[in-house]
C-alpha atoms as a PDB file:
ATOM      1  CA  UNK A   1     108.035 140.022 169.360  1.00  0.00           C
ATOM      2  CA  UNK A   2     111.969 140.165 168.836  1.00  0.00           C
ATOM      3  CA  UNK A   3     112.076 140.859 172.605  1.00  0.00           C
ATOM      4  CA  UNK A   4     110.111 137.795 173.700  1.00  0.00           C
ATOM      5  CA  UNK A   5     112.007 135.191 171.148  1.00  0.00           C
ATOM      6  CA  UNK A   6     115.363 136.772 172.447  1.00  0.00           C
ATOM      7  CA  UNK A   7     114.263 136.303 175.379  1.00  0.00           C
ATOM      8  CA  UNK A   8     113.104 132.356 174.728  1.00  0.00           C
ATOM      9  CA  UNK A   9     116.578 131.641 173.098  1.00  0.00           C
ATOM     10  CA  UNK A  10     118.403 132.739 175.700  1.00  0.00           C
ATOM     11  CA  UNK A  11     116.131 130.626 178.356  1.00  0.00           C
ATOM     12  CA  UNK A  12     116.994 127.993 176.192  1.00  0.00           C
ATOM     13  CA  UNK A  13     120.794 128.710 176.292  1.00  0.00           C
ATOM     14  CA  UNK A  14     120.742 128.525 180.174  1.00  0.00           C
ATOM     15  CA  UNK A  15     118.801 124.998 180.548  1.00  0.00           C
ATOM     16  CA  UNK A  16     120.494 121.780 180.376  1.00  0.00           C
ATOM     17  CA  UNK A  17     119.150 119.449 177.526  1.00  0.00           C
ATOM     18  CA  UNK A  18     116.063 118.039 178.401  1.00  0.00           C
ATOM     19  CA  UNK A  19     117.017 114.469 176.625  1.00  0.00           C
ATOM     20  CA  UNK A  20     113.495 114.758 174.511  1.00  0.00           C
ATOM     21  CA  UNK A  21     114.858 112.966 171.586  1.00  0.00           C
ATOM     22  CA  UNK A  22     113.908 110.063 170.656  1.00  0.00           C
ATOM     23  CA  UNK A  23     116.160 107.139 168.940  1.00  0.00           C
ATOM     24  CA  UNK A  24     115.312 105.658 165.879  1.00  0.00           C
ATOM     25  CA  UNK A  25     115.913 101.943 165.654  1.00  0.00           C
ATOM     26  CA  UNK A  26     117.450 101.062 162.131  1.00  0.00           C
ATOM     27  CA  UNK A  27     115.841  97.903 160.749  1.00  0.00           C
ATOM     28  CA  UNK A  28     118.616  95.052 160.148  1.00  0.00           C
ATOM     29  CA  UNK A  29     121.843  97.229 160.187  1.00  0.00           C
ATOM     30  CA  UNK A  30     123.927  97.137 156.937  1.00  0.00           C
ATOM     31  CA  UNK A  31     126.587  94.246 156.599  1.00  0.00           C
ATOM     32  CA  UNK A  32     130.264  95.583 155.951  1.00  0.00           C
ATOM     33  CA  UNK A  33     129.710  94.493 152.401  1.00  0.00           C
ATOM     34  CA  UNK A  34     126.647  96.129 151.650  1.00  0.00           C
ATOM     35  CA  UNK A  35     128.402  99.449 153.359  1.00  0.00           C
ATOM     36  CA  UNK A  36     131.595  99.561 151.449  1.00  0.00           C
ATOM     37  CA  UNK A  37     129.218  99.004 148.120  1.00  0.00           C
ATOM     38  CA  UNK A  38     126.723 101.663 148.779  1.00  0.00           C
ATOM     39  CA  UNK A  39     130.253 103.935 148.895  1.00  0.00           C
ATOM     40  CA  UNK A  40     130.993 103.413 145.154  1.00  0.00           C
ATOM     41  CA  UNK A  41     129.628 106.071 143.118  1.00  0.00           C
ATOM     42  CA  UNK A  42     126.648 104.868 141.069  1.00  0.00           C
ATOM     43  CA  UNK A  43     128.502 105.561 137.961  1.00  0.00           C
ATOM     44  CA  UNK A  44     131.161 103.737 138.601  1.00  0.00           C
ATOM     45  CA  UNK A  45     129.076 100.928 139.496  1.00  0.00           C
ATOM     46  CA  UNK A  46     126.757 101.411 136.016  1.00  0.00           C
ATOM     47  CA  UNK A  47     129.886 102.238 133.841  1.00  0.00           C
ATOM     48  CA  UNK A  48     128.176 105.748 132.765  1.00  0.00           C
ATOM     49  CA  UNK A  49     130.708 107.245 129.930  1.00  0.00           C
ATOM     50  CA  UNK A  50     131.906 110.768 130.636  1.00  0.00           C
ATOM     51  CA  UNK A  51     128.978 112.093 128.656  1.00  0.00           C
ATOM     52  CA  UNK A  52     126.189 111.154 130.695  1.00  0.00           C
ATOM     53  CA  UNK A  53     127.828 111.277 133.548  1.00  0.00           C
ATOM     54  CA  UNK A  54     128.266 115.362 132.818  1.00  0.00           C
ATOM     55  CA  UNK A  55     124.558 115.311 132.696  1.00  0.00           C
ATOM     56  CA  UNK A  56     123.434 113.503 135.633  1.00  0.00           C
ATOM     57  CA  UNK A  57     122.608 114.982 138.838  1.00  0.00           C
ATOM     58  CA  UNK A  58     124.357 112.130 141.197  1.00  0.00           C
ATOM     59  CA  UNK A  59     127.698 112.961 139.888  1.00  0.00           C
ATOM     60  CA  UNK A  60     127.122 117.014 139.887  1.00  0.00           C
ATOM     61  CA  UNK A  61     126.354 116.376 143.619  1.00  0.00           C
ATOM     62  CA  UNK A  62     128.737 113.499 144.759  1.00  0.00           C
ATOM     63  CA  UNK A  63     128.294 114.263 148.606  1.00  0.00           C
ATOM     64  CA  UNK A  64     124.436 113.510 148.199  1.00  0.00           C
ATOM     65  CA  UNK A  65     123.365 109.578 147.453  1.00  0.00           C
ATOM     66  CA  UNK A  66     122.476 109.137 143.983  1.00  0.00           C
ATOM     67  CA  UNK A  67     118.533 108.551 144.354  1.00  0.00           C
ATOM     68  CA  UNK A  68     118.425 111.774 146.415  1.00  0.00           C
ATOM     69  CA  UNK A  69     120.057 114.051 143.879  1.00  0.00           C
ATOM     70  CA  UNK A  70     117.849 112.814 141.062  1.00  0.00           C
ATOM     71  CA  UNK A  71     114.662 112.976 143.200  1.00  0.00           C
ATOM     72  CA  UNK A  72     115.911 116.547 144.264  1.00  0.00           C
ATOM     73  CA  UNK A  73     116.544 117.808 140.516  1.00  0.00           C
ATOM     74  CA  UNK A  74     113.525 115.675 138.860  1.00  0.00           C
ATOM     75  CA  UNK A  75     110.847 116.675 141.290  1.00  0.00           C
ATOM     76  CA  UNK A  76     110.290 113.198 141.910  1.00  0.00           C
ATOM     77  CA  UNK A  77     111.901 109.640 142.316  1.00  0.00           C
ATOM     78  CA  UNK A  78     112.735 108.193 139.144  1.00  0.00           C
ATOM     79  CA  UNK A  79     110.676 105.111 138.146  1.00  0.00           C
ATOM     80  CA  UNK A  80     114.778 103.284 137.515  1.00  0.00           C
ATOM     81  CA  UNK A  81     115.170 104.327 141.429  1.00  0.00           C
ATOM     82  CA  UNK A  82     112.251 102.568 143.022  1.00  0.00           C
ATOM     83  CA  UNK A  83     113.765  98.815 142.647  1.00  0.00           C
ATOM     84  CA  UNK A  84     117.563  99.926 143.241  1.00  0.00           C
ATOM     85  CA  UNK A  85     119.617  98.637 146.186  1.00  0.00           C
ATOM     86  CA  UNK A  86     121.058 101.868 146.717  1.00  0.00           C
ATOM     87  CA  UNK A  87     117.235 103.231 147.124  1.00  0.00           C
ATOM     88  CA  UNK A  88     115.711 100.268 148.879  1.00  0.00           C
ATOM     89  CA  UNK A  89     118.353  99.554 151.269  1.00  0.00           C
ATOM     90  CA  UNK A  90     118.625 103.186 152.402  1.00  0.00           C
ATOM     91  CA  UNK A  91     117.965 103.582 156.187  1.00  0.00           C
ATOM     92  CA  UNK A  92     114.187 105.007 156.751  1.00  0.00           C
ATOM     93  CA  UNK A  93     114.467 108.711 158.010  1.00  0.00           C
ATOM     94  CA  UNK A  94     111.809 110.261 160.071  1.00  0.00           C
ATOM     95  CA  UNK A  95     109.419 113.025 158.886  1.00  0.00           C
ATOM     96  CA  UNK A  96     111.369 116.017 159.831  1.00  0.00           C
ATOM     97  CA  UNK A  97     115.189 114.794 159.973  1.00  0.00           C
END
């Protein structure tokens, strides 16, 4: 079996990109405004003391938007997410992305 999918990835080395994707339209692109405000931490945006910042997810995992780290460490998105700009205004991603 090792043989064959050695032998598939290096098939796969050899052929030009087959140009299979498909684009995903964004609905209404972000203004400029909307763009340089989702980059502000949602801490800083909330005023969060040092306290519960230390406990939050978001700022343990700055590189990661906020609703995404909480969703990731509570199982689930948090009921405070679901009517957030930050959450709602997020571009759609396709199943598998």
């Amino acid at each position: 079996m090792t043989r064959l999918a050695n032998r598939w990835e290096a098939q796969d080395k050899t052929q030009p990109a087959s140009g299979s994707a498909i684009p995903l339209p964004m609905a209404g692109g972000t203004s400029p405004v909307v763009a340089a405000a989702l980059k502000v931490p949602c801490w800083v945006l909330k005023n969060c003391d040092e306290s519960k910042r230390t406990r939050c997810a978001a700022s343990r995992n700055p590189s990661l938007a906020c609703w995404v780290a909480l969703t990731w460490a509570e199982g689930r998105l948090p009921a405070k997410c679901a009517n957030c700009p930050r959450y709602t205004d997020a571009p759609a991603l396709a199943v598998g992305d």
